[in-house]
Protein backbone atom coordinates (compact mmCIF):
# COMPACT_ATOMS: atom_id res chain seq x y z
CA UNK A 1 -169.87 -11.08 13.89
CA UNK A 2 -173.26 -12.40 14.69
CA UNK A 3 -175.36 -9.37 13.57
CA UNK A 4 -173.04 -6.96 15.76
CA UNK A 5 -170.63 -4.18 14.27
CA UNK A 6 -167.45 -4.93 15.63
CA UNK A 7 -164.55 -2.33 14.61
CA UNK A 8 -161.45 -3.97 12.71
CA UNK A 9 -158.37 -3.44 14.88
CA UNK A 10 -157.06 -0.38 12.26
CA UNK A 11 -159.70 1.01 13.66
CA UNK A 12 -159.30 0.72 17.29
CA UNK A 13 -155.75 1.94 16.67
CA UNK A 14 -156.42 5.22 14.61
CA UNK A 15 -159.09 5.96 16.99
CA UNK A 16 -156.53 5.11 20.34
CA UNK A 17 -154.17 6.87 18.44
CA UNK A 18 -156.38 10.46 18.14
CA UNK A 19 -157.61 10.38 21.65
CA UNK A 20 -153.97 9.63 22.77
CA UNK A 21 -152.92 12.31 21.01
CA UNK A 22 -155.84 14.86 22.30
CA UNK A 23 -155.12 13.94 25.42
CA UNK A 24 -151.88 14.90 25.49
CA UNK A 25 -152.38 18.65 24.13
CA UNK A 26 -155.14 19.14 26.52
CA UNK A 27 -152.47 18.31 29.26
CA UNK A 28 -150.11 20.47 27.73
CA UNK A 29 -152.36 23.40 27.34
CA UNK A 30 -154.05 22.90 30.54
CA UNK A 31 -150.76 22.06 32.92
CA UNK A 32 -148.06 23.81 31.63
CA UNK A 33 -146.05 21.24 29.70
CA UNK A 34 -146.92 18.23 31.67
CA UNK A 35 -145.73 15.79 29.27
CA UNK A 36 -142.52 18.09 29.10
CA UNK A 37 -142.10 17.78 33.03
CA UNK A 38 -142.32 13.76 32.51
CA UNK A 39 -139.69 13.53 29.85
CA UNK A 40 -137.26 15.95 32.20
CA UNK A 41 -138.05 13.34 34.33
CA UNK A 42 -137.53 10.54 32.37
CA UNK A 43 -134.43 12.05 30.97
CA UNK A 44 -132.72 12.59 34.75
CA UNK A 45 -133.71 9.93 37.24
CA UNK A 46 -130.19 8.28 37.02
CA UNK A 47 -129.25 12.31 38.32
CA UNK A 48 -132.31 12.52 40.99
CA UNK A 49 -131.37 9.45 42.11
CA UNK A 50 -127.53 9.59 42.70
CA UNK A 51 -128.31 13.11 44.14
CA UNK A 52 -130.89 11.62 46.42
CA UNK A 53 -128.03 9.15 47.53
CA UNK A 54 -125.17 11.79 48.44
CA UNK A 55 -127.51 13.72 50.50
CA UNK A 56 -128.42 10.96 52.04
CA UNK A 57 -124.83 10.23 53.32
CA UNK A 58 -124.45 13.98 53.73
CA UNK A 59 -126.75 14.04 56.15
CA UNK A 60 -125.79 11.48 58.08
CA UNK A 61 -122.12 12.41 58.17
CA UNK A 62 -123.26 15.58 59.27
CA UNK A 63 -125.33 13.81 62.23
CA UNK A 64 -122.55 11.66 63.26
CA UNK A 65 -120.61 14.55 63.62
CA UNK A 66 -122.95 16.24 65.66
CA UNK A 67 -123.30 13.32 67.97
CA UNK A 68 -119.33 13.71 67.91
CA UNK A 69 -118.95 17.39 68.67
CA UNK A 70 -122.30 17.94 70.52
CA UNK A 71 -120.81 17.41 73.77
CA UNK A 72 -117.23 18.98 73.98
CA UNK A 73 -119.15 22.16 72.76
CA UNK A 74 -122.24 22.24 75.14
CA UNK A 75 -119.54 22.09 77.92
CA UNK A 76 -117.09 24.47 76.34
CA UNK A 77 -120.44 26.77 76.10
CA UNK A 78 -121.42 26.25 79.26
CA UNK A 79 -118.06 26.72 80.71
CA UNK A 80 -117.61 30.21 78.97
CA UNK A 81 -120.92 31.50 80.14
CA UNK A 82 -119.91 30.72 83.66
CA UNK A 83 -116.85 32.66 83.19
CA UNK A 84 -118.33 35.33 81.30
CA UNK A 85 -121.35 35.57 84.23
CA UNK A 86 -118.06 35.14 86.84
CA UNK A 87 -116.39 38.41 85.12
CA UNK A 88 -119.24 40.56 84.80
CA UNK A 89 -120.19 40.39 88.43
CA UNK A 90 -116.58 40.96 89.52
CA UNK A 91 -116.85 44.16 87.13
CA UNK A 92 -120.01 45.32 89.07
CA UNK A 93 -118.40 44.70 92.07
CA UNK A 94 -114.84 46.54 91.39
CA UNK A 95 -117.05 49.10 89.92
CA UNK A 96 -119.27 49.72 92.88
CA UNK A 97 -116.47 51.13 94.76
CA UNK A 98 -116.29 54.04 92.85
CA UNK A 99 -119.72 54.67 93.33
CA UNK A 100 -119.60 55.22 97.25
């Protein structure tokens, strides 16, 4: 073309085609596998995804519970440290007699 060396397009494939392929065992030597990691991934993201979904919902069935329960037991709590605080002293007390 005009004086100018232009490469056929079997070229430019076969040479894509080597570099593509270099490329991918230098990432394979250099980071473990990554190509391996990608088609794990490929191969599961219906999984990841319905996984990511249920723990969604998990997680907020376990927060709407909390917002259920939260209450009844902080008083419950509080209640039985009162008592426990009440019974202790009147120990200490009924036990000071003997110490007179």
């Amino acid at each position: 073309m005009m004086g100018y060396c232009v490469p056929t397009t079997e070229m430019v494939k076969k040479i894509g085609k080597t570099m593509f392929d270099a490329m991918t065992a230098q990432m394979n030597n250099q980071m473990g596998g990554f190509s391996k990691y990608m088609a794990d991934l490929q191969n599961s993201w219906r999984l990841l995804l319905l996984m990511s979904f249920l723990s969604l919902l998990i997680t907020l069935f376990y927060l709407f519970l909390l917002r259920w329960i939260t209450k009844p037991l902080l008083y419950t709590s509080l209640f039985l440290i009162f008592i426990c605080g009440a019974a202790v002293a009147f120990l200490c007390y009924n036990n000071s007699k003997n110490f007179d």
